[in-house]
C-alpha atoms as a PDB file:
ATOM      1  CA  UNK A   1      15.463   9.246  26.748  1.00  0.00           C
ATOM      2  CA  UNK A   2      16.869  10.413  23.709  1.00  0.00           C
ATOM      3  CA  UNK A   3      20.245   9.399  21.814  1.00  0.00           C
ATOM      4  CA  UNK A   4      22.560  12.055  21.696  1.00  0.00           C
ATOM      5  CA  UNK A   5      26.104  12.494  20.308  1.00  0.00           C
ATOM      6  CA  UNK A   6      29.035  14.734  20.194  1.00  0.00           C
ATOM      7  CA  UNK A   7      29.880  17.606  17.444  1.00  0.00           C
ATOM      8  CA  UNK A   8      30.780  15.844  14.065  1.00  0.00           C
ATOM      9  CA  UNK A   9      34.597  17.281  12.863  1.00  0.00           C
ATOM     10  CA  UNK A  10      33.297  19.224  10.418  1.00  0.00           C
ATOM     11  CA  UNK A  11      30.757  21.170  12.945  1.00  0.00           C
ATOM     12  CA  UNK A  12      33.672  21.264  15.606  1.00  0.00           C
ATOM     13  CA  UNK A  13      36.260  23.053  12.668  1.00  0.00           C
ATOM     14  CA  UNK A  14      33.206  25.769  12.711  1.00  0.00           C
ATOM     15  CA  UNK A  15      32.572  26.002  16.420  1.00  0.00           C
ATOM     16  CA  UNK A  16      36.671  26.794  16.376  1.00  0.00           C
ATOM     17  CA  UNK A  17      36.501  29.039  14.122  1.00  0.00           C
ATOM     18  CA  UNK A  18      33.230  30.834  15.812  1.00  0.00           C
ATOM     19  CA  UNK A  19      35.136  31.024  18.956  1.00  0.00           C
ATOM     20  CA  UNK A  20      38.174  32.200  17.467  1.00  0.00           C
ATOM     21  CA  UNK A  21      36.680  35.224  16.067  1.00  0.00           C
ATOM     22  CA  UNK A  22      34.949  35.873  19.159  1.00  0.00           C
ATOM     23  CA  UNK A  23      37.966  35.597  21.509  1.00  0.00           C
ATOM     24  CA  UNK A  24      36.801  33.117  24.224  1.00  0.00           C
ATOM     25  CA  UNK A  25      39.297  30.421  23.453  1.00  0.00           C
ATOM     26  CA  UNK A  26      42.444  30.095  25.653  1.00  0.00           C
ATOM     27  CA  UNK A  27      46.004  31.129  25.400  1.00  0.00           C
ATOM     28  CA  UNK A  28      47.529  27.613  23.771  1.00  0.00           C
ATOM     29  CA  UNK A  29      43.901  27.320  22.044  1.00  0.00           C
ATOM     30  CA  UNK A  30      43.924  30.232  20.435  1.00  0.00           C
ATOM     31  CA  UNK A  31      47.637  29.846  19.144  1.00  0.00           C
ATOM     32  CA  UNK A  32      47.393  26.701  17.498  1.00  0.00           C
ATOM     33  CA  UNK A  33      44.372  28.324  15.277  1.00  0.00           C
ATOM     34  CA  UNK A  34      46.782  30.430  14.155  1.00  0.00           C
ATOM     35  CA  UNK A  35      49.207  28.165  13.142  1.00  0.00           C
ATOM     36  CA  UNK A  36      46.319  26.213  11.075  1.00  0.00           C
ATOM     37  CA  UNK A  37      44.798  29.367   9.679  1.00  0.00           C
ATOM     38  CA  UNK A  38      48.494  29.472   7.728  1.00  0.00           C
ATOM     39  CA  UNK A  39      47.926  25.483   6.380  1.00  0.00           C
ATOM     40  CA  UNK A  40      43.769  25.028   6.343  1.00  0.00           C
ATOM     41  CA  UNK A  41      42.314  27.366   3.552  1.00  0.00           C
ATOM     42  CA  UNK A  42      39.048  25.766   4.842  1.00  0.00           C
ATOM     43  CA  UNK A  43      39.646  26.917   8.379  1.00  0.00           C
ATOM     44  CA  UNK A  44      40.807  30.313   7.157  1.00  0.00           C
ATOM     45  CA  UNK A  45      38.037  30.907   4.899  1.00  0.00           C
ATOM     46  CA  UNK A  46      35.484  29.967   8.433  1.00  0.00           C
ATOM     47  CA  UNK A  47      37.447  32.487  10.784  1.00  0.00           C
ATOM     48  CA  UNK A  48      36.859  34.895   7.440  1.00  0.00           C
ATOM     49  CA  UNK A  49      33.371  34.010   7.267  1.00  0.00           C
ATOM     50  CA  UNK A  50      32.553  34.693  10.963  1.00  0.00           C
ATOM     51  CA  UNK A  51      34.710  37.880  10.643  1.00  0.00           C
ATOM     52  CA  UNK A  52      32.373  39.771   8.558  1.00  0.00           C
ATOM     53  CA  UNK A  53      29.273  38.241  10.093  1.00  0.00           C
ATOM     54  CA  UNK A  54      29.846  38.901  13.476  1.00  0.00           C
ATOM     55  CA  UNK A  55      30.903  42.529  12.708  1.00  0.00           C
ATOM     56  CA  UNK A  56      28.304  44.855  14.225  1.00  0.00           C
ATOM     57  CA  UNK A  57      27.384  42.696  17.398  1.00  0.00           C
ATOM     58  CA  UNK A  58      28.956  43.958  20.049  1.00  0.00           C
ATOM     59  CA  UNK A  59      27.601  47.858  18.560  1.00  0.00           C
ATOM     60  CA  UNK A  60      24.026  46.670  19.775  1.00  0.00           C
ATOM     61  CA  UNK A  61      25.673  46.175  23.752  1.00  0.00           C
ATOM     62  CA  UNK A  62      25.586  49.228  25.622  1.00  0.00           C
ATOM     63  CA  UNK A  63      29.047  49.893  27.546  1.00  0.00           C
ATOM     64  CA  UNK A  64      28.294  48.169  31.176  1.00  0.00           C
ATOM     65  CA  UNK A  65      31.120  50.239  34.122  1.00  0.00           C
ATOM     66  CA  UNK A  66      32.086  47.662  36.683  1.00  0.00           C
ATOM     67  CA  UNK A  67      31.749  48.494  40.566  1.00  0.00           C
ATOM     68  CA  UNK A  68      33.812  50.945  42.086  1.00  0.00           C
ATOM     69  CA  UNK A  69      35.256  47.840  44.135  1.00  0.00           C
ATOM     70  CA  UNK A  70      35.579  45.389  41.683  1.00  0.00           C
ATOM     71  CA  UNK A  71      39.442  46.027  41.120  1.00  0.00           C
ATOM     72  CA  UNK A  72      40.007  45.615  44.751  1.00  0.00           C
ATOM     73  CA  UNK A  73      38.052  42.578  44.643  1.00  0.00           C
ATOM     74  CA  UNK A  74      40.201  41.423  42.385  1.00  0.00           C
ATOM     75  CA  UNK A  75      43.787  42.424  43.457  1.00  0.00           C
ATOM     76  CA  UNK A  76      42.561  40.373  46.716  1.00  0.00           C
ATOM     77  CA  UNK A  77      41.537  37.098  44.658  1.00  0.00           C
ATOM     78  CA  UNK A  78      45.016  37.083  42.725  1.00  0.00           C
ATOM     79  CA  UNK A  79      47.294  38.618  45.301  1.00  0.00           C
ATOM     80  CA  UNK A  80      48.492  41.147  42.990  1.00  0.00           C
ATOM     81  CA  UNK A  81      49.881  44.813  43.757  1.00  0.00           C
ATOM     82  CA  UNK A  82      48.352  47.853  43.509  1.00  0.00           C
ATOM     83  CA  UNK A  83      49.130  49.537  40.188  1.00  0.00           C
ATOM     84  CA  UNK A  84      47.777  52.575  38.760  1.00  0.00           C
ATOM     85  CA  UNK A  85      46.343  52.514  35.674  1.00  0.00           C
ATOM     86  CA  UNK A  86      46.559  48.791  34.663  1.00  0.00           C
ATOM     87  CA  UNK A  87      44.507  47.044  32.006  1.00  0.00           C
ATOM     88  CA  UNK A  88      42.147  45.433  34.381  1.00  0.00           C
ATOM     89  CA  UNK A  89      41.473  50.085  35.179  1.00  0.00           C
ATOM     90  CA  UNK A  90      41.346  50.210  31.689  1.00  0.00           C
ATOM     91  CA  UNK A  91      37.853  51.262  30.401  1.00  0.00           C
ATOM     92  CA  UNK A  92      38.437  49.627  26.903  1.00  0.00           C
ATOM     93  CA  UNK A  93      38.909  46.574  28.975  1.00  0.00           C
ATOM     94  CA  UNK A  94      35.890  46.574  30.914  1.00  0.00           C
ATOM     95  CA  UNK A  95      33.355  47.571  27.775  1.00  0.00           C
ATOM     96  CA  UNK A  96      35.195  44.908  25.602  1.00  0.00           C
ATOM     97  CA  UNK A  97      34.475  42.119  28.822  1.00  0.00           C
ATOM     98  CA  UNK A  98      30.962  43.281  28.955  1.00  0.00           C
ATOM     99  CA  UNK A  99      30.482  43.329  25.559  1.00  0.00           C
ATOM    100  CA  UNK A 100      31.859  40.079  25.337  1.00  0.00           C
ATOM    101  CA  UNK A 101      29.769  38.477  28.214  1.00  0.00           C
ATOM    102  CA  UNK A 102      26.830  39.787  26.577  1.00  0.00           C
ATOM    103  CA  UNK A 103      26.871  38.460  23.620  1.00  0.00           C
ATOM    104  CA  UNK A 104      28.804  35.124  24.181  1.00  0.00           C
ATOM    105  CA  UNK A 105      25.252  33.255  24.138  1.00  0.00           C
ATOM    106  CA  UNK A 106      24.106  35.490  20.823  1.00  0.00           C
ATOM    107  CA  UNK A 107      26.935  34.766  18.753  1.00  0.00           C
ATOM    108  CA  UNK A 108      27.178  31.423  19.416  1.00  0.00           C
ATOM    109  CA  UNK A 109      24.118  30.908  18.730  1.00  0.00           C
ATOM    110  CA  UNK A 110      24.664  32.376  15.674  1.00  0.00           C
ATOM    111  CA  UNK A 111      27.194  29.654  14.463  1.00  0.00           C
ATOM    112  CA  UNK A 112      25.384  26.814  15.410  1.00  0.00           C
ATOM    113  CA  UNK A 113      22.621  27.920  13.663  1.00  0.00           C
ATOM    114  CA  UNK A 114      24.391  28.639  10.766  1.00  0.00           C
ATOM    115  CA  UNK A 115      25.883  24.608  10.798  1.00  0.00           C
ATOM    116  CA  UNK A 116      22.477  23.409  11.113  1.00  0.00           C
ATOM    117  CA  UNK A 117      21.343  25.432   8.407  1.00  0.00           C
ATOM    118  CA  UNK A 118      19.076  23.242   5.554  1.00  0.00           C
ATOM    119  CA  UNK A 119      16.671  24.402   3.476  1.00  0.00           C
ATOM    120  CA  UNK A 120      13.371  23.790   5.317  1.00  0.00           C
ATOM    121  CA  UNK A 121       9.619  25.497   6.076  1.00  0.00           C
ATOM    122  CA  UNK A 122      10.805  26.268   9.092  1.00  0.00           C
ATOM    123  CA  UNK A 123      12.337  29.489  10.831  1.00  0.00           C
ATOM    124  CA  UNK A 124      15.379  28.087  13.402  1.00  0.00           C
ATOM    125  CA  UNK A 125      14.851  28.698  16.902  1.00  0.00           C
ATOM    126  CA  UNK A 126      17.258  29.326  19.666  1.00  0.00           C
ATOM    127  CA  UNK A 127      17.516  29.700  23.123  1.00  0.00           C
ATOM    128  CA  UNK A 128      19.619  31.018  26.186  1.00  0.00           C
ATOM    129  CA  UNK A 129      19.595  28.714  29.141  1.00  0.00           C
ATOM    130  CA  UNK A 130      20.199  31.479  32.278  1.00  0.00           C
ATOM    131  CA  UNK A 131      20.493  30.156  35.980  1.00  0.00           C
ATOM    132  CA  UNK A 132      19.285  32.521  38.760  1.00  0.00           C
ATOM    133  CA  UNK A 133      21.488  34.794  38.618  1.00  0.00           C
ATOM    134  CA  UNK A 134      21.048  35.822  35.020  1.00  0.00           C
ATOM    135  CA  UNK A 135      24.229  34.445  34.147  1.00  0.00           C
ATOM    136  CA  UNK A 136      24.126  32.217  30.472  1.00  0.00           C
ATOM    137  CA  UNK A 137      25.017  28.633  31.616  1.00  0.00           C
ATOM    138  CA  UNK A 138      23.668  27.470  28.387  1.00  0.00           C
ATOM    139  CA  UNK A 139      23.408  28.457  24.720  1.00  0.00           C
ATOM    140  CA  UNK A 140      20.432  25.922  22.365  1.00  0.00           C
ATOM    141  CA  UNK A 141      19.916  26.080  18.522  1.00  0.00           C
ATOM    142  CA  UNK A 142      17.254  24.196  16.904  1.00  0.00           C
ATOM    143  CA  UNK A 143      17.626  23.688  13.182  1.00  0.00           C
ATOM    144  CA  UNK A 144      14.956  24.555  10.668  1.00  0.00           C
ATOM    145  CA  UNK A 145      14.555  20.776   9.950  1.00  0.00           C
ATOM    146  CA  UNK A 146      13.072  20.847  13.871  1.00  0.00           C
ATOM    147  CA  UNK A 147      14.159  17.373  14.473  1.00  0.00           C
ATOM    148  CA  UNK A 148      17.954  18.491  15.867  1.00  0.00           C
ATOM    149  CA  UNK A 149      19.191  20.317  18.952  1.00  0.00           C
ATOM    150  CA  UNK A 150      22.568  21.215  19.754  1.00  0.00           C
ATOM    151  CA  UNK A 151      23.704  22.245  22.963  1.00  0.00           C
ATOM    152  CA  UNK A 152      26.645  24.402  24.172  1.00  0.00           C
ATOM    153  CA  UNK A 153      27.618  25.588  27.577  1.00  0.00           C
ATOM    154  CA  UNK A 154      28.349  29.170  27.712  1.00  0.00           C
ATOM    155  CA  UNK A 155      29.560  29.378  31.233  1.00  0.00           C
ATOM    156  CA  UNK A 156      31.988  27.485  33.739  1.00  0.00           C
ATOM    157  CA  UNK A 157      30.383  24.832  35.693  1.00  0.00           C
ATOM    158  CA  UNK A 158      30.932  22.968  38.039  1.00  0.00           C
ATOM    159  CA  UNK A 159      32.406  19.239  38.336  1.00  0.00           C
ATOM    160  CA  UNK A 160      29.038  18.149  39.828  1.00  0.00           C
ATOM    161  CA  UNK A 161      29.167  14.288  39.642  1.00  0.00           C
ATOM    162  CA  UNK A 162      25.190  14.716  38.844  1.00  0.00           C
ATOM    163  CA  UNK A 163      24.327  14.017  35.689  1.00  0.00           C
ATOM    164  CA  UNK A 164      22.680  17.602  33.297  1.00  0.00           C
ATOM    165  CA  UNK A 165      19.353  16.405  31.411  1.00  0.00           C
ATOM    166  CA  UNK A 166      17.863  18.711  29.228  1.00  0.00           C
ATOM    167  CA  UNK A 167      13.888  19.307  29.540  1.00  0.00           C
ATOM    168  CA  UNK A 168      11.384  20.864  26.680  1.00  0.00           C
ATOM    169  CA  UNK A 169       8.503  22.373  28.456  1.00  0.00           C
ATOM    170  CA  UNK A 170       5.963  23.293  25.689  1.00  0.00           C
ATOM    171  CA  UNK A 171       4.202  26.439  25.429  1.00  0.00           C
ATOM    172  CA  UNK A 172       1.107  25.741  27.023  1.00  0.00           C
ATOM    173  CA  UNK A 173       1.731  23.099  29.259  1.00  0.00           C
ATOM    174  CA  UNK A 174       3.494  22.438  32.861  1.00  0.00           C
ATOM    175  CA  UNK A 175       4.981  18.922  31.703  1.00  0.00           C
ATOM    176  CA  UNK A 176       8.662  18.950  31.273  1.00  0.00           C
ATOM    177  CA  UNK A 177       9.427  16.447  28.591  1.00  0.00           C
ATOM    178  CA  UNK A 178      13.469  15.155  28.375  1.00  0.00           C
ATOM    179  CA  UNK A 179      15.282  15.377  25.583  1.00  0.00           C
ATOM    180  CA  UNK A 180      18.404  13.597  26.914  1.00  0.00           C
ATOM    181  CA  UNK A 181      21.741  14.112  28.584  1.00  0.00           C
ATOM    182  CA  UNK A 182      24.239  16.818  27.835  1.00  0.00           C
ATOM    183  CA  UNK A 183      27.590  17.870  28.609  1.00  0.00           C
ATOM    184  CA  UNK A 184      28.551  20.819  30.686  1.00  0.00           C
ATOM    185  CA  UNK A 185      32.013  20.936  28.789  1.00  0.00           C
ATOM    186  CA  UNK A 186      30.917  20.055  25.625  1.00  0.00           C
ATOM    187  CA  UNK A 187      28.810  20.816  22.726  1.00  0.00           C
ATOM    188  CA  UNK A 188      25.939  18.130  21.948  1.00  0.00           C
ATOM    189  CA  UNK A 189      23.747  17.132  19.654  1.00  0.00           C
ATOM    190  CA  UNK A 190      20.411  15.637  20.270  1.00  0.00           C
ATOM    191  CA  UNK A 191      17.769  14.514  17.770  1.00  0.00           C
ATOM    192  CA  UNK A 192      14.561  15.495  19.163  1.00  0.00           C
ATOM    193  CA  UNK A 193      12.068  12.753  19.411  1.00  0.00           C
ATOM    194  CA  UNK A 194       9.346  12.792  16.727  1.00  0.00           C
ATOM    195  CA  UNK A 195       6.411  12.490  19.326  1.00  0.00           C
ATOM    196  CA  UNK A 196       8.231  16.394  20.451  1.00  0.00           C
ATOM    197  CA  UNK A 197       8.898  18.013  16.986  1.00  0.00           C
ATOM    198  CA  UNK A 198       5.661  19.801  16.522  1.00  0.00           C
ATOM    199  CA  UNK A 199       6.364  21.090  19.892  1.00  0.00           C
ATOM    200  CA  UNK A 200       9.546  22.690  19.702  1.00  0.00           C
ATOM    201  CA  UNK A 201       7.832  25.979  18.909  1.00  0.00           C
ATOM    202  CA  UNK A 202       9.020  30.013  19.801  1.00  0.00           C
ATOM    203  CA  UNK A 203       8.104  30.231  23.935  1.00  0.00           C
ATOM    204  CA  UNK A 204       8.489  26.398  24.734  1.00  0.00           C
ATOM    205  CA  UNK A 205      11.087  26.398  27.173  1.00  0.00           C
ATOM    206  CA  UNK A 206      14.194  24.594  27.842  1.00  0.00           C
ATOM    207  CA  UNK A 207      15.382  23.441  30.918  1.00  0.00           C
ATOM    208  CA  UNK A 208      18.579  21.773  32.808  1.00  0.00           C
ATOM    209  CA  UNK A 209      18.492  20.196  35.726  1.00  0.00           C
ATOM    210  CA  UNK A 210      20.906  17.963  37.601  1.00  0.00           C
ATOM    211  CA  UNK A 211      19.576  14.132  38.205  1.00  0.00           C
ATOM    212  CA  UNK A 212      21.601  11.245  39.509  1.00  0.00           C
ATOM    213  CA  UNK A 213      23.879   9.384  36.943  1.00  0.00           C
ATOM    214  CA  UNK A 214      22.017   7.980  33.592  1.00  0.00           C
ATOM    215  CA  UNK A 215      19.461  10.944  34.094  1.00  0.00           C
ATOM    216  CA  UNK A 216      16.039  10.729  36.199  1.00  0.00           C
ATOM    217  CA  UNK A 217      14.294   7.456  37.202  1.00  0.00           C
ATOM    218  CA  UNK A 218      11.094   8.811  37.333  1.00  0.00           C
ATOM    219  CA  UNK A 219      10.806  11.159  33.801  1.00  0.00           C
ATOM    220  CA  UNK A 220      10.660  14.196  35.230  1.00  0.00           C
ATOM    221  CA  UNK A 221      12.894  16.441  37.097  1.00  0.00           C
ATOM    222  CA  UNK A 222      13.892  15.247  40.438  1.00  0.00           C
ATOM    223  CA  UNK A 223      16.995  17.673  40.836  1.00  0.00           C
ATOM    224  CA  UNK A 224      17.093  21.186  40.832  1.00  0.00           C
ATOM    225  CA  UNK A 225      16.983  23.432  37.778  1.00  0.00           C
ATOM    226  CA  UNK A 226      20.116  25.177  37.278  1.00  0.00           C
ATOM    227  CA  UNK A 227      19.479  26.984  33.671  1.00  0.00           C
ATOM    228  CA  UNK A 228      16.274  27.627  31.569  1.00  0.00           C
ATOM    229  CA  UNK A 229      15.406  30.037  28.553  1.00  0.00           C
ATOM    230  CA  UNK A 230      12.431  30.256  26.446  1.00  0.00           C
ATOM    231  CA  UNK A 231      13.238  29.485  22.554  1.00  0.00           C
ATOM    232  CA  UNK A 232      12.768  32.171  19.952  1.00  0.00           C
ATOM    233  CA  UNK A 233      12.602  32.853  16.373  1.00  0.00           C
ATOM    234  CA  UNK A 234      16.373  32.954  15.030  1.00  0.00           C
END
């Protein structure tokens, strides 16, 4: 199984920034950015840098409406009162949630690639790990060295006390292969066996499952698959 490792500082100061620009960090999260944007030029000149490049993203997502009883749905989950006209009526607010949703896994994608980024002969790959519902559980960047994977979760999941191993499946072939253990809280990094690199290639796919604690005792999946995604040309 292979080694694997959590986001160095200076990768985690442009994951923050990444998510800062894109608006999926929390209330308390989000404010104490902005009191470091005023004393980090480094972290300021990151949010600036992910500013301008992920300008123009959310132009390629076409405006999604929500069901006609989704606001019901979710006065009931929250208790609230009726109200007419509210933000959660608002159709700026449900085209900026779609457009959000949609290209959570894109974006992010986007700035891991851009931390992994070496000079190298080869094009980075990445992928978007969906469960069955189509929902991204998982976003995967593989760096144009080929020899490192990092891993984020781009969904909510569960507190399953299983543990998540990651799978390559290459193109071509029906034999999952793991790559390790990763975090459904966390981003990691993995370094991708050598015996694997030549086979990390556009339409090999990746795969999650859940296994018991320490990841499966048999070296393939023995747990169900909750998320896969083929990789593709960055």
């Amino acid at each position: 199984m292979s080694e694997n490792d959590t986001i160095d500082p200076a990768d985690a100061g442009s994951l923050v920034a990444a998510e800062y620009v894109l608006g999926v960090l929390g209330a308390a999260e989000r404010r104490e950015v902005e009191r470091r944007l005023a004393q980090e030029p480094t972290l300021a000149s990151e949010v600036a840098f992910w500013e301008e490049r992920l300008t123009g993203l959310a132009d390629a997502v076409a405006p999604v409406s929500p069901p006609q009883a989704a606001w019901s749905r979710i006065e009931t989950a929250i208790g609230a009162a009726p109200r007419r006209r509210s933000v959660w009526q608002s159709l700026t607010f449900w085209r900026s949630f779609a457009i959000v949703s949609a290209t959570l896994a894109a974006a992010s994608i986007a700035a891991l690639a851009y931390i992994g980024l070496v000079p190298g002969a080869r094009t980075p790959l990445m992928a978007t790990l969906s469960g069955s519902a189509g929902q991204p559980n998982f976003v995967a960047s593989v760096t144009a060295t080929g020899n490192t994977l990092v891993i984020v979760p781009a969904a909510l999941l569960t507190n399953d006390p299983r543990a998540f191993e990651l799978w390559l499946i290459p193109s071509g072939e029906t034999r999952p292969r793991s790559l390790g253990l990763v975090q459904p809280g966390q981003p990691i990094r993995l370094e991708i066996p050598s015996d694997l690199a030549s086979r990390v290639t556009p339409d090999a796919t990746l795969a999650v499952s859940l296994e018991p604690p320490g990841g499966s005792p048999t070296g393939l999946p023995t747990g169900p698959v909750i998320a896969a995604g083929k990789l593709t040309n960055l």
